[in-house]
PDB file of N, CA and C in Angstrom:
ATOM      1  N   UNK A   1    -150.677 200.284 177.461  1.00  0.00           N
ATOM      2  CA  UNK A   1    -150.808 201.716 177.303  1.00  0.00           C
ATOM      3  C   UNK A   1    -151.562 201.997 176.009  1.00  0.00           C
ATOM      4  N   UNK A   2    -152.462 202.961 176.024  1.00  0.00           N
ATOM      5  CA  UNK A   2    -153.662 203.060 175.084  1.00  0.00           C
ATOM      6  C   UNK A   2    -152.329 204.298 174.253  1.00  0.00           C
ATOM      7  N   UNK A   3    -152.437 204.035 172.540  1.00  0.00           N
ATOM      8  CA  UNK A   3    -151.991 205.377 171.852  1.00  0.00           C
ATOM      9  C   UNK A   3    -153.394 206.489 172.001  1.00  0.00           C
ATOM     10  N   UNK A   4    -152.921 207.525 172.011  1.00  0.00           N
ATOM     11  CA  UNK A   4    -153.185 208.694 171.872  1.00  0.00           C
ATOM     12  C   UNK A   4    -153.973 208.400 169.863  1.00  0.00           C
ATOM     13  N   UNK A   5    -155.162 209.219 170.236  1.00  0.00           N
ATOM     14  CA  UNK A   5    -155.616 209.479 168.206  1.00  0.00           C
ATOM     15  C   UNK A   5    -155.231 211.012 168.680  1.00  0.00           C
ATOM     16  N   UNK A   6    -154.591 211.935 167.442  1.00  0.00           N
ATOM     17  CA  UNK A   6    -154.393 212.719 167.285  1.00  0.00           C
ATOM     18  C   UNK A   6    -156.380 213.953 167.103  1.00  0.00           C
ATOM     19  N   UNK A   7    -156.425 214.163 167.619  1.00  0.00           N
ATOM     20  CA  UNK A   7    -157.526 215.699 167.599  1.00  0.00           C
ATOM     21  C   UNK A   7    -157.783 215.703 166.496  1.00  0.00           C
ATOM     22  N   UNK A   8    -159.418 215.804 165.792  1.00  0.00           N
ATOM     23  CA  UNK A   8    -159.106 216.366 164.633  1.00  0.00           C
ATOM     24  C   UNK A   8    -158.868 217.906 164.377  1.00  0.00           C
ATOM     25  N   UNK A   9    -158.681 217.968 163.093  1.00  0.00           N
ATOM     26  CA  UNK A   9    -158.282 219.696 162.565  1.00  0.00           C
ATOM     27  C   UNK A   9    -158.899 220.342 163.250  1.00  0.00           C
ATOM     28  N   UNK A  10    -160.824 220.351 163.331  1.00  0.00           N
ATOM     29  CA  UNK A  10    -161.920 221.403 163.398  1.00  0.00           C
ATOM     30  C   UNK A  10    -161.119 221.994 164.972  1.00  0.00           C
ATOM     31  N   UNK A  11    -160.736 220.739 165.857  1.00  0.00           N
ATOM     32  CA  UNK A  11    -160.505 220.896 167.378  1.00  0.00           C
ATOM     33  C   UNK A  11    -159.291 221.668 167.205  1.00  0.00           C
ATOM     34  N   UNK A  12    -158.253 220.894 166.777  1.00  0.00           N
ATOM     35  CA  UNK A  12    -157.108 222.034 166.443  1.00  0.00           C
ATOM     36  C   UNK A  12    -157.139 223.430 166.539  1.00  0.00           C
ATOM     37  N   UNK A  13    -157.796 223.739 165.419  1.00  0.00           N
ATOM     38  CA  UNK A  13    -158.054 225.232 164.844  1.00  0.00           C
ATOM     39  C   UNK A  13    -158.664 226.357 166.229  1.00  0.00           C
ATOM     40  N   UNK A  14    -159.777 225.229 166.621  1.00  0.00           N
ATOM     41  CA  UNK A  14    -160.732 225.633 167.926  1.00  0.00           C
ATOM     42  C   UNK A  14    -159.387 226.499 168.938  1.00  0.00           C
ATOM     43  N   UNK A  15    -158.935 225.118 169.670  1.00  0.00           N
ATOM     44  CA  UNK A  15    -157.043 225.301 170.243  1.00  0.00           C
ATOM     45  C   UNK A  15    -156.809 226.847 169.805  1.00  0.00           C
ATOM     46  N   UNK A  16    -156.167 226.912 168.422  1.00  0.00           N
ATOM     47  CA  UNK A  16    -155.839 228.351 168.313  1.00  0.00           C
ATOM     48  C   UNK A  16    -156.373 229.197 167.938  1.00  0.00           C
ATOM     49  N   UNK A  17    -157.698 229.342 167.349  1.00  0.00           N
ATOM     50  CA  UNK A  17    -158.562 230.442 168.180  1.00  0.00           C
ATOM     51  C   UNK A  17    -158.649 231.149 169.405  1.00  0.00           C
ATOM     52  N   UNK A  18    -158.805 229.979 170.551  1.00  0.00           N
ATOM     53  CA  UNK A  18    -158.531 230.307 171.539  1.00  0.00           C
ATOM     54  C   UNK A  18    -157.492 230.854 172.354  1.00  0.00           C
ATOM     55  N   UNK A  19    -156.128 230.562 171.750  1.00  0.00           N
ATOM     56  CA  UNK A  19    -155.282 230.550 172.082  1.00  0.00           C
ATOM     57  C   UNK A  19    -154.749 232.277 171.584  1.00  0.00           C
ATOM     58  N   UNK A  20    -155.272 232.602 170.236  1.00  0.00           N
ATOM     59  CA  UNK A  20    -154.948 233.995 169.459  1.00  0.00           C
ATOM     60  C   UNK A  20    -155.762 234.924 170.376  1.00  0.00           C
ATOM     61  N   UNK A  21    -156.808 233.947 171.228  1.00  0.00           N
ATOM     62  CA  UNK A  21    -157.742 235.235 171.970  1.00  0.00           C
ATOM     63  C   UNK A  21    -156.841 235.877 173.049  1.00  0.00           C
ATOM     64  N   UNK A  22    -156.620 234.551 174.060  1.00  0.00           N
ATOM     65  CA  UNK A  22    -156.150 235.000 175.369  1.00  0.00           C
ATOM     66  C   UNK A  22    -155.042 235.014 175.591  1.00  0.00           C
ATOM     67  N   UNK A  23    -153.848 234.762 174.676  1.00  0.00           N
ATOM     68  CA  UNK A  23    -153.082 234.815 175.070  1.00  0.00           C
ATOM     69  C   UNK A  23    -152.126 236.118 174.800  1.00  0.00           C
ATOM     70  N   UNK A  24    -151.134 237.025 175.724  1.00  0.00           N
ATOM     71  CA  UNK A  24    -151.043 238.766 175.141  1.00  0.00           C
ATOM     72  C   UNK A  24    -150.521 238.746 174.408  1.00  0.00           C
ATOM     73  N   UNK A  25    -149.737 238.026 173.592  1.00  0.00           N
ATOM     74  CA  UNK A  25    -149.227 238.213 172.227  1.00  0.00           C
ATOM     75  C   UNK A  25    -149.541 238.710 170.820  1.00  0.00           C
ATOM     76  N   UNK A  26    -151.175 237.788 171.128  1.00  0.00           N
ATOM     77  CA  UNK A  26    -152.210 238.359 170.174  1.00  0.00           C
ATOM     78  C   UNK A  26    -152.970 238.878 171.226  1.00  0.00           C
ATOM     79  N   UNK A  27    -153.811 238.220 171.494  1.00  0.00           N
ATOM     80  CA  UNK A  27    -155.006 238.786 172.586  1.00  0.00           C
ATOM     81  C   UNK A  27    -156.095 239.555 171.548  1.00  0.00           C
ATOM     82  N   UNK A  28    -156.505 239.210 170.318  1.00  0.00           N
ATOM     83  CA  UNK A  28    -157.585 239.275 169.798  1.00  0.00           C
ATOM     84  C   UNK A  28    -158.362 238.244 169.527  1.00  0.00           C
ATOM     85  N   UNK A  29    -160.078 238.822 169.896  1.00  0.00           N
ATOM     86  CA  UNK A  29    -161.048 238.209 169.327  1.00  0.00           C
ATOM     87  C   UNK A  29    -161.558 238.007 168.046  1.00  0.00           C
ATOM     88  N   UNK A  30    -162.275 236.933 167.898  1.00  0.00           N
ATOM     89  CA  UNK A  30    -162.624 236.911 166.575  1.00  0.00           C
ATOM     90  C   UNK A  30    -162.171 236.906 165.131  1.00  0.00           C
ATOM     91  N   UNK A  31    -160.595 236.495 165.604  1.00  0.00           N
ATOM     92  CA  UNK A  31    -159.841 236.422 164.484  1.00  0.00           C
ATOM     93  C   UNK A  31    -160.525 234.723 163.404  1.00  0.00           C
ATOM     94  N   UNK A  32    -160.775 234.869 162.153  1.00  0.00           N
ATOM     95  CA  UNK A  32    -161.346 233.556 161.755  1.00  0.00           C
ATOM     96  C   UNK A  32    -159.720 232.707 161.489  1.00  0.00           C
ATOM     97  N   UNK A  33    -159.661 231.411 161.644  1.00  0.00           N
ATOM     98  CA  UNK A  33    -159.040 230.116 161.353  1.00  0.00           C
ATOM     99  C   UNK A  33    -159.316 229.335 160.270  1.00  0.00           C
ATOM    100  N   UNK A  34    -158.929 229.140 159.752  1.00  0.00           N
ATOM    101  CA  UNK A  34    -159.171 228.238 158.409  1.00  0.00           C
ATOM    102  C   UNK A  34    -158.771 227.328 157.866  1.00  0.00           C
ATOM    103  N   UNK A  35    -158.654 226.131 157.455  1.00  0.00           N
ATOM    104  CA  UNK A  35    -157.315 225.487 156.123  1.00  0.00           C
ATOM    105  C   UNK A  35    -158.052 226.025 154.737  1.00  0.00           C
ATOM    106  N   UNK A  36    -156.735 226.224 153.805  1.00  0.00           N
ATOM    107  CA  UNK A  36    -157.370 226.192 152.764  1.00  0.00           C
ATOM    108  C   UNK A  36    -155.734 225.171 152.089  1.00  0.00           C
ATOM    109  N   UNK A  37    -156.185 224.358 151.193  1.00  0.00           N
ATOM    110  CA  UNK A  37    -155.345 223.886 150.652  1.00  0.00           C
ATOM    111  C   UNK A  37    -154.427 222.854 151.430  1.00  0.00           C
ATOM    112  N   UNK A  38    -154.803 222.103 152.599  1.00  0.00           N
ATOM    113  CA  UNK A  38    -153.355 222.547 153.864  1.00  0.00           C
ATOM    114  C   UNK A  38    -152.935 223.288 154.632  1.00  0.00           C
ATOM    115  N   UNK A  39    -153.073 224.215 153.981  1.00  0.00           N
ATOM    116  CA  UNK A  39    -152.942 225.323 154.815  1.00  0.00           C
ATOM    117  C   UNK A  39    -153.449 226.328 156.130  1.00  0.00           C
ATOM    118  N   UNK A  40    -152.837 226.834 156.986  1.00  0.00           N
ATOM    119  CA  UNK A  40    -153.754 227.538 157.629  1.00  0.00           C
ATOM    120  C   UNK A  40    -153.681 228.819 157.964  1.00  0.00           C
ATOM    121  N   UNK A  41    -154.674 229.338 157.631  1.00  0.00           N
ATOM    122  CA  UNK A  41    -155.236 230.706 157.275  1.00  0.00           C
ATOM    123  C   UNK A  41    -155.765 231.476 158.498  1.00  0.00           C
ATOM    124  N   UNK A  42    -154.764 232.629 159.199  1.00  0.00           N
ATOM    125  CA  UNK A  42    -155.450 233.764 159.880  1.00  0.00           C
ATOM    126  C   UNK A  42    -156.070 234.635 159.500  1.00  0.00           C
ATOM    127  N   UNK A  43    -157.562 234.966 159.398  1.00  0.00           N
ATOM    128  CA  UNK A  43    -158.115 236.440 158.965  1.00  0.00           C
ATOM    129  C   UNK A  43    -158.337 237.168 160.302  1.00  0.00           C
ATOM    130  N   UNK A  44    -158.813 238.318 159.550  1.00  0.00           N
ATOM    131  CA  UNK A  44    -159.370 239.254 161.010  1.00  0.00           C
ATOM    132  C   UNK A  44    -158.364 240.019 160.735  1.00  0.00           C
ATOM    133  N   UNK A  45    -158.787 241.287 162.156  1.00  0.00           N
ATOM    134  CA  UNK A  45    -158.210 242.601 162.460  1.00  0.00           C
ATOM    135  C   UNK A  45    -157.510 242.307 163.407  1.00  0.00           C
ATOM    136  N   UNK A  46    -156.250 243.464 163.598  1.00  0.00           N
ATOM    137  CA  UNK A  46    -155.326 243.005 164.916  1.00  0.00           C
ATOM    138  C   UNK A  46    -155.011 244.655 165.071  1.00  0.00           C
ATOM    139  N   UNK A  47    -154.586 245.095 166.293  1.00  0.00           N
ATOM    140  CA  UNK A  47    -154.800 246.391 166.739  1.00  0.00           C
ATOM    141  C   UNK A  47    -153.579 246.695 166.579  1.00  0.00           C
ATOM    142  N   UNK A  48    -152.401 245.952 166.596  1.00  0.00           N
ATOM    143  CA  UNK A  48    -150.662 246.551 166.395  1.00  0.00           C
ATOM    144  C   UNK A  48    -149.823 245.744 165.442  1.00  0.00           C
ATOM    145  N   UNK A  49    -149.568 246.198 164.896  1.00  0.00           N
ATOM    146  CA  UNK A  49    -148.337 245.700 164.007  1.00  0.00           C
ATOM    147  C   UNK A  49    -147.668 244.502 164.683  1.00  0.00           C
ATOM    148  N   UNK A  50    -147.377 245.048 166.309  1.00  0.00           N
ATOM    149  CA  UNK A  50    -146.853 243.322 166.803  1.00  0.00           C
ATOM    150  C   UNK A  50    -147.312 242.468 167.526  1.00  0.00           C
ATOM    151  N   UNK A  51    -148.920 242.610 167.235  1.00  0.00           N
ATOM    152  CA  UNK A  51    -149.520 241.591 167.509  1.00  0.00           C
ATOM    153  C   UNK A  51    -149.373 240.707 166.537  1.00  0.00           C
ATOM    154  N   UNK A  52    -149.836 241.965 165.059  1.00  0.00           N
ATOM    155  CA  UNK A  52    -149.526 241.193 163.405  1.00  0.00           C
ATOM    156  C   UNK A  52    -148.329 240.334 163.939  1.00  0.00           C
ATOM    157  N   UNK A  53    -147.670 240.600 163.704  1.00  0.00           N
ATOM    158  CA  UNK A  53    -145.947 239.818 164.033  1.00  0.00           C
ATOM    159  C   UNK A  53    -146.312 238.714 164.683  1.00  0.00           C
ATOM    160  N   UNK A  54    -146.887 238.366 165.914  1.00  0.00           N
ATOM    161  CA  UNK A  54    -146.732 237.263 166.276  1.00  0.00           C
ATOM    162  C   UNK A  54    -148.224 236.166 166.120  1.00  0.00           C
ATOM    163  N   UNK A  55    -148.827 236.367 164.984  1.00  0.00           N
ATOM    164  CA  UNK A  55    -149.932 236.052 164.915  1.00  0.00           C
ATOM    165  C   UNK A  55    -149.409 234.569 164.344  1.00  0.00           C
ATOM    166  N   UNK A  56    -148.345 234.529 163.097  1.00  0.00           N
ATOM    167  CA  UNK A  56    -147.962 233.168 162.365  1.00  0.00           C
ATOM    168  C   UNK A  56    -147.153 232.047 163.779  1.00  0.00           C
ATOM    169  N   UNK A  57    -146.072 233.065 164.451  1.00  0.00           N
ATOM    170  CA  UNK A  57    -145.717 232.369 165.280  1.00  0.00           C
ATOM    171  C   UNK A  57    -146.476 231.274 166.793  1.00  0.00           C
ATOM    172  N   UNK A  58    -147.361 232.273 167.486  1.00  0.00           N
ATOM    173  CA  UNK A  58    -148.086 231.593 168.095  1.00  0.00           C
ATOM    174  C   UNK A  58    -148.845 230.643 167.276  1.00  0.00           C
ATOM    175  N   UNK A  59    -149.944 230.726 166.168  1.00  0.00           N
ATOM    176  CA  UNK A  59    -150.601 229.900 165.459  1.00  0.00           C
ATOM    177  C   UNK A  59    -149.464 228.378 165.485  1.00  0.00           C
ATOM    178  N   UNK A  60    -148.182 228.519 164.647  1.00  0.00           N
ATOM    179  CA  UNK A  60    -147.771 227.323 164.465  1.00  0.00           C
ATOM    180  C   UNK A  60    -147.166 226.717 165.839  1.00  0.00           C
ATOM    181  N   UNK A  61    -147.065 227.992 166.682  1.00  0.00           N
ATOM    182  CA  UNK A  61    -146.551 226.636 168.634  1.00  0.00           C
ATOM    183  C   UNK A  61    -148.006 226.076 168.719  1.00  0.00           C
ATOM    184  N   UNK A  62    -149.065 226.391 168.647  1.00  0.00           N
ATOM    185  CA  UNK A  62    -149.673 225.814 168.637  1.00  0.00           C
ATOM    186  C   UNK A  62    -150.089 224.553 168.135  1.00  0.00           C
ATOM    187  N   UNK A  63    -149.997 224.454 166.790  1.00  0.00           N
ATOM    188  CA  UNK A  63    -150.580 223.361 165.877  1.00  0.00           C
ATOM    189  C   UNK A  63    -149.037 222.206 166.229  1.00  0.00           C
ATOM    190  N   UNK A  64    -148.092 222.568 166.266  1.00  0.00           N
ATOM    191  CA  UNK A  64    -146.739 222.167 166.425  1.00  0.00           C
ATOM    192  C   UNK A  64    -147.669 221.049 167.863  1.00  0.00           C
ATOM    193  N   UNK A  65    -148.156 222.070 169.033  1.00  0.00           N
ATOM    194  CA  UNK A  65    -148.225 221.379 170.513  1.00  0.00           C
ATOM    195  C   UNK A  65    -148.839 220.023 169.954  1.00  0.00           C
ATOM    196  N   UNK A  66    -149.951 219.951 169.074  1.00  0.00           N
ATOM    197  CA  UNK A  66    -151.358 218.931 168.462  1.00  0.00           C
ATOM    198  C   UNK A  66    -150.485 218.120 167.223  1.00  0.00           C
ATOM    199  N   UNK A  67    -149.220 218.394 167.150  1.00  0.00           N
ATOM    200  CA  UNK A  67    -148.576 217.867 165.803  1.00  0.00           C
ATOM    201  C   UNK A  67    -149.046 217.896 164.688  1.00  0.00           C
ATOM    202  N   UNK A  68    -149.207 219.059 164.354  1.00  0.00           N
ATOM    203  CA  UNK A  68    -150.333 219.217 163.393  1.00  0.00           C
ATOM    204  C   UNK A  68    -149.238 220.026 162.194  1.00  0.00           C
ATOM    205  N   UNK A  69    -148.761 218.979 161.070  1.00  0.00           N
ATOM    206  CA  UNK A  69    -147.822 219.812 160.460  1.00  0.00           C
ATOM    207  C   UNK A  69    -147.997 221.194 159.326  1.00  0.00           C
ATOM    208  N   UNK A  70    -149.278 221.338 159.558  1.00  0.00           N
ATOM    209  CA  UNK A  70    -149.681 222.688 158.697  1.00  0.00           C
ATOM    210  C   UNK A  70    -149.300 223.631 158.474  1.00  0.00           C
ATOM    211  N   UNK A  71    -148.452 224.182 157.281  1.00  0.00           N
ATOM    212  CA  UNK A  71    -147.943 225.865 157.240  1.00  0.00           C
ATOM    213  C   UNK A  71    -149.086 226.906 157.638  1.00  0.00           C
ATOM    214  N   UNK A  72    -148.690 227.977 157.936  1.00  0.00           N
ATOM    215  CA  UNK A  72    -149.626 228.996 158.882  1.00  0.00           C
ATOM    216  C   UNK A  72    -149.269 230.177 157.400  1.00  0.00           C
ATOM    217  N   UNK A  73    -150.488 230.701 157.243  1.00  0.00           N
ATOM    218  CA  UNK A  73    -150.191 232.454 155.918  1.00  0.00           C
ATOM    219  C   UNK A  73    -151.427 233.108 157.255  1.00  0.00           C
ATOM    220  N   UNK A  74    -150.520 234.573 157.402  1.00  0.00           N
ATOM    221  CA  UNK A  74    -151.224 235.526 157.854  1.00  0.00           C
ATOM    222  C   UNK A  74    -151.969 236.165 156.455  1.00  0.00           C
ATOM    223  N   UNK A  75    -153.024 236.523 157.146  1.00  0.00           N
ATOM    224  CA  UNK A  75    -153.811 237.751 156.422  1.00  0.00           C
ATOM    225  C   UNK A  75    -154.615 238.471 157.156  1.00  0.00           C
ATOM    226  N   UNK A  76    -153.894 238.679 157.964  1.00  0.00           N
ATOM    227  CA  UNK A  76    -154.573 239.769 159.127  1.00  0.00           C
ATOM    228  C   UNK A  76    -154.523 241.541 158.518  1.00  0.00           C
ATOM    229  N   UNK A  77    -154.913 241.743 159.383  1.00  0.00           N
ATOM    230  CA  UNK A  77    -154.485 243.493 158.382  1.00  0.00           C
ATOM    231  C   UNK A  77    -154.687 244.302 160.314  1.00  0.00           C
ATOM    232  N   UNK A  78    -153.938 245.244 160.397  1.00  0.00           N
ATOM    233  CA  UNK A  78    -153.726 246.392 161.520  1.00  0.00           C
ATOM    234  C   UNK A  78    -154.885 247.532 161.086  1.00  0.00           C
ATOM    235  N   UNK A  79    -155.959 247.543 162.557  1.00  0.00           N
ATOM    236  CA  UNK A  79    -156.899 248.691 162.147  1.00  0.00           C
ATOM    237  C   UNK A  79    -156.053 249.726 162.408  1.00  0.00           C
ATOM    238  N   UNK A  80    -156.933 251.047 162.050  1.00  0.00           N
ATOM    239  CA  UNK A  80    -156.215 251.990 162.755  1.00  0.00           C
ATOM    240  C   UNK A  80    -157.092 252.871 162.970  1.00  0.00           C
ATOM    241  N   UNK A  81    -156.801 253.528 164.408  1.00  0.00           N
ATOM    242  CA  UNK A  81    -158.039 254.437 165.030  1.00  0.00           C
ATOM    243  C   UNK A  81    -157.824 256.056 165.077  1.00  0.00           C
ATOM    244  N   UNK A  82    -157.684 256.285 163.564  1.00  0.00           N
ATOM    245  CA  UNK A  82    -157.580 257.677 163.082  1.00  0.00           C
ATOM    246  C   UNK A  82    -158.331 258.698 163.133  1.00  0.00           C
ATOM    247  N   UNK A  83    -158.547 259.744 162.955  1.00  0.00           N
ATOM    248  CA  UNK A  83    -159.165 261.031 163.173  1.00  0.00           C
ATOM    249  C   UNK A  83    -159.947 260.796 162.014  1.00  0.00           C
ATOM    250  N   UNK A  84    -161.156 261.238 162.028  1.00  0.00           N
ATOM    251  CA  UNK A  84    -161.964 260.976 160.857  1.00  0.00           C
ATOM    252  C   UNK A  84    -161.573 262.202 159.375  1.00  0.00           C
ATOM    253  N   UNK A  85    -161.847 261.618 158.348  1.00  0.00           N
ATOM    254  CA  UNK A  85    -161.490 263.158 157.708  1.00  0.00           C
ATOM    255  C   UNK A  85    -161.970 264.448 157.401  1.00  0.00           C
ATOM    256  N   UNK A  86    -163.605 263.864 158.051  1.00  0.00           N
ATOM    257  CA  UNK A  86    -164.385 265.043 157.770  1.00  0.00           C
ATOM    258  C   UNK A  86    -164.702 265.820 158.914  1.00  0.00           C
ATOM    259  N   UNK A  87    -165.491 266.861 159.232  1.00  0.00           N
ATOM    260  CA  UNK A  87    -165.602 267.638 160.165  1.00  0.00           C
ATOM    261  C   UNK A  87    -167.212 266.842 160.425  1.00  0.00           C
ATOM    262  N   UNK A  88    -167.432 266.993 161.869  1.00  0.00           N
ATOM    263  CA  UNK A  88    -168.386 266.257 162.597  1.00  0.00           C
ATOM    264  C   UNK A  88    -169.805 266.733 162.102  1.00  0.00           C
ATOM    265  N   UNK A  89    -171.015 265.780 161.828  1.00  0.00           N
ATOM    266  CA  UNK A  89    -172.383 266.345 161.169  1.00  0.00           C
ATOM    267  C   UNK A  89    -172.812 267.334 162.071  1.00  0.00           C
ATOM    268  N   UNK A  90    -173.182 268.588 161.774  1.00  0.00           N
ATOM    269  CA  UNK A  90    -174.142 269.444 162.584  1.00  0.00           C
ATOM    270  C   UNK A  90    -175.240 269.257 162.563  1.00  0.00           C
ATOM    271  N   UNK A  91    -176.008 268.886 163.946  1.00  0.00           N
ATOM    272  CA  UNK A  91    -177.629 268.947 163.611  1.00  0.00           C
ATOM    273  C   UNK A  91    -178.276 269.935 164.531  1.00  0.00           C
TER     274      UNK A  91
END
């Protein structure tokens, strides 16, 4: 029986990218992945507070699935699709 080599990181990260896209928990695009330090780093925008919420959790089932023992730091931030403050340009 052949061992398994563990994935590297870059593939990892790839994994939950993908995974922050499609899956509804998050279900955002374009969130960036990172290590810094060890670490791994969510940026980007997220549309609800509980997507925010489950952004660290999915990230680490993930890296957990690849055994990948990396702590997860959010730094996502919640847009918000507010009324503008000014009154609309007249032309």
């Amino acid at each position: 029986m052949m061992n398994e080599q563990p994935l590297p990181l870059e593939h990892v990260l790839a994994h939950v990218r993908d995974t922050l896209a499609t899956d509804g928990r998050v279900g955002e695009l374009g969130l960036e992945v990172v290590t810094e330090s060890d670490v791994v780093v969510v940026r980007g925008a997220v549309s609800t507070h509980a997507r925010q919420d489950a952004v660290v959790a999915l990230t680490a089932e993930v890296l957990r699935t690849y055994g990948c023992p990396h702590p997860v730091r959010d730094e996502t931030h919640v847009t918000s699709a507010t009324v503008p403050h000014q009154e609309p340009e007249e032309l």
